[in-house]
Protein backbone atom coordinates (compact mmCIF):
# COMPACT_ATOMS: atom_id res chain seq x y z
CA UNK A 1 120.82 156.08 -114.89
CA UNK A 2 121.60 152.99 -116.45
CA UNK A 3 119.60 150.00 -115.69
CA UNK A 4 120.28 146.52 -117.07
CA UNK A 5 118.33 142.91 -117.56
CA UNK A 6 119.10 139.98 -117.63
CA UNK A 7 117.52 138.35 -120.77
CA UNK A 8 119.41 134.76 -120.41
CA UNK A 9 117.45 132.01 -119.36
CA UNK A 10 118.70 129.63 -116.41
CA UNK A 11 118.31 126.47 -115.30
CA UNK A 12 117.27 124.21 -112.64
CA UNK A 13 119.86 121.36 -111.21
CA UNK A 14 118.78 118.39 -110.61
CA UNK A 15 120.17 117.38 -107.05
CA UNK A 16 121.97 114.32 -105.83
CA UNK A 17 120.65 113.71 -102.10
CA UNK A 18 124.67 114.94 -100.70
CA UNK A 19 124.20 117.99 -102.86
CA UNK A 20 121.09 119.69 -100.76
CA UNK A 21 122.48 122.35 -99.06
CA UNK A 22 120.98 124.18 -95.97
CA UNK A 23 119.94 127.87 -97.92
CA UNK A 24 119.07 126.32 -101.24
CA UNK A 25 115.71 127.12 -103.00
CA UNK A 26 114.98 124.00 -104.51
CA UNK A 27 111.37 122.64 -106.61
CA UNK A 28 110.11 119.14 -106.78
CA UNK A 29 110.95 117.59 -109.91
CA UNK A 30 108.99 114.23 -109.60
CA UNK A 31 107.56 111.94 -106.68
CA UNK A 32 108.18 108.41 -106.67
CA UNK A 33 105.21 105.73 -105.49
CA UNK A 34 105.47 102.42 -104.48
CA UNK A 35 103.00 99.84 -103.76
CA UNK A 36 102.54 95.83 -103.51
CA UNK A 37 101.12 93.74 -106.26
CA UNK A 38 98.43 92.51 -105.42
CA UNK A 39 98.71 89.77 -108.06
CA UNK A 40 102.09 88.68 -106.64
CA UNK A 41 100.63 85.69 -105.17
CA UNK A 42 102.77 83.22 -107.99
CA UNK A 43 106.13 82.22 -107.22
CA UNK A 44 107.51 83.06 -110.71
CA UNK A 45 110.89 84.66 -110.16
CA UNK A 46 109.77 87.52 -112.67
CA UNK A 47 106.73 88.81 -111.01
CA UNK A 48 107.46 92.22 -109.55
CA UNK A 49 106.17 92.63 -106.02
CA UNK A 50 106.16 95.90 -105.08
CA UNK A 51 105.11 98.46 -107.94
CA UNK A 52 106.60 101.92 -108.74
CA UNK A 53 105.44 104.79 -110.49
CA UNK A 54 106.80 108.29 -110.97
CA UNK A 55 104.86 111.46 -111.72
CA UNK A 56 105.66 115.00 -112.02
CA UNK A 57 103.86 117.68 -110.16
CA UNK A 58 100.33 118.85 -111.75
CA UNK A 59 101.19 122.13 -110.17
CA UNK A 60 104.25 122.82 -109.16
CA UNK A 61 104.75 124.38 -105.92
CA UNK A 62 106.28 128.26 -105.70
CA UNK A 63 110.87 127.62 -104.68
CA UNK A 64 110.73 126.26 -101.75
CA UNK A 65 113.82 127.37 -98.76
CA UNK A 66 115.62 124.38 -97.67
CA UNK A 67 116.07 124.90 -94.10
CA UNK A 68 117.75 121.71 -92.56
CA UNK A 69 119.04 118.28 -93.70
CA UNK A 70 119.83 115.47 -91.82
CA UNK A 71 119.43 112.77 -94.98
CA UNK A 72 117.12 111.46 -96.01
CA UNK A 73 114.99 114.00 -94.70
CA UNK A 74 115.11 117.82 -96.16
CA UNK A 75 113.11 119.94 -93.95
CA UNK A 76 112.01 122.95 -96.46
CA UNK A 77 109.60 126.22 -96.40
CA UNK A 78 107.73 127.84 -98.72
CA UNK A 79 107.39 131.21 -99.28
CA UNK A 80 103.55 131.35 -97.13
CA UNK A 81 102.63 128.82 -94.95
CA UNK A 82 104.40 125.98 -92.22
CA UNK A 83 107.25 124.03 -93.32
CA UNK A 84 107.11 120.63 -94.07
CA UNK A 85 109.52 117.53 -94.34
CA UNK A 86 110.37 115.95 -97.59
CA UNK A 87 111.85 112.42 -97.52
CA UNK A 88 114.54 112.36 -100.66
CA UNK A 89 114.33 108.68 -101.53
CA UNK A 90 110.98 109.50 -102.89
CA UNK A 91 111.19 112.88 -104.43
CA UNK A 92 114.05 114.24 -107.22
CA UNK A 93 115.00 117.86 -106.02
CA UNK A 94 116.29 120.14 -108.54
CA UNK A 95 118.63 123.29 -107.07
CA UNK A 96 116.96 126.54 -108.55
CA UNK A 97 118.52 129.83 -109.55
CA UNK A 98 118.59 132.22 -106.43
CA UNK A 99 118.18 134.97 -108.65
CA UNK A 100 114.79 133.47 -109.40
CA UNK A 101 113.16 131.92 -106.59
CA UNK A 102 113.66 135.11 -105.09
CA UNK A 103 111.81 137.56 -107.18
CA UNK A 104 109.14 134.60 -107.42
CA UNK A 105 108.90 134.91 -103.62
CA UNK A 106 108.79 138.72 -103.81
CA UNK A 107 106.42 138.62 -106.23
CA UNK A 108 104.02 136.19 -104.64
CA UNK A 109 104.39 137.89 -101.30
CA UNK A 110 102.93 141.19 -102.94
CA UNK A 111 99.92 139.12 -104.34
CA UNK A 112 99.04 137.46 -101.01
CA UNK A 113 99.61 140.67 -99.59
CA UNK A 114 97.21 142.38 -101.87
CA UNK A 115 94.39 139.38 -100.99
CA UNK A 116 94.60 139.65 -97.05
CA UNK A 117 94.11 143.62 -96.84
CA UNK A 118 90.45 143.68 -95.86
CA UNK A 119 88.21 146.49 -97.47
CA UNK A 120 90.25 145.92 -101.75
């Protein structure tokens, strides 16, 4: 019985909002904030009004499904819990290897599953 591995690494995509399809697995590659200066009160041409700043994830969330799109909303699900809508102007989306975000399911499936069975 031959059995082979994969050893090569893959990588993520970074998405352009038309590139989302319905069946992805997709992970949140940064969310962008905005918010007014409040020290915009000056009429100088130069002073920004509304501020933005871009972080990336502390802690990532586990692939998440994309379910639906109707842009700019990506409705998506992770692999426990509700699903939840993600509005793309805000958020870069990068398309991950199926391969991947499935055994990362799997294998976070069989550790929730090993946490909920009452009595181990």
């Amino acid at each position: 019985m031959s059995t082979k591995t994969s050893t090569a690494a893959t990588l993520a995509k970074t998405l352009s909002p038309e590139d989302v399809r319905r069946g992805d697995y997709v992970a949140v590659l940064s969310v962008e904030y905005e918010w007014l200066n409040g020290n915009a009160c000056s009429d100088s041409p130069y002073q920004e009004i509304i501020l933005r700043a871009c972080f990336r994830p502390r802690d990532p969330e586990p692939p998440l499904r994309v379910i639906d799109v109707c842009l700019p909303f990506v409705f998506v699900q992770p692999p426990q819990g509700l699903g939840h809508t993600i509005d793309i102007r805000s958020v870069r989306l990068a398309r991950l290897d199926r391969n991947y975000a499935r055994r990362v399911v799997r294998t976070l499936s069989k550790r929730r599953g090993k946490k909920q069975r009452p009595g181990t």
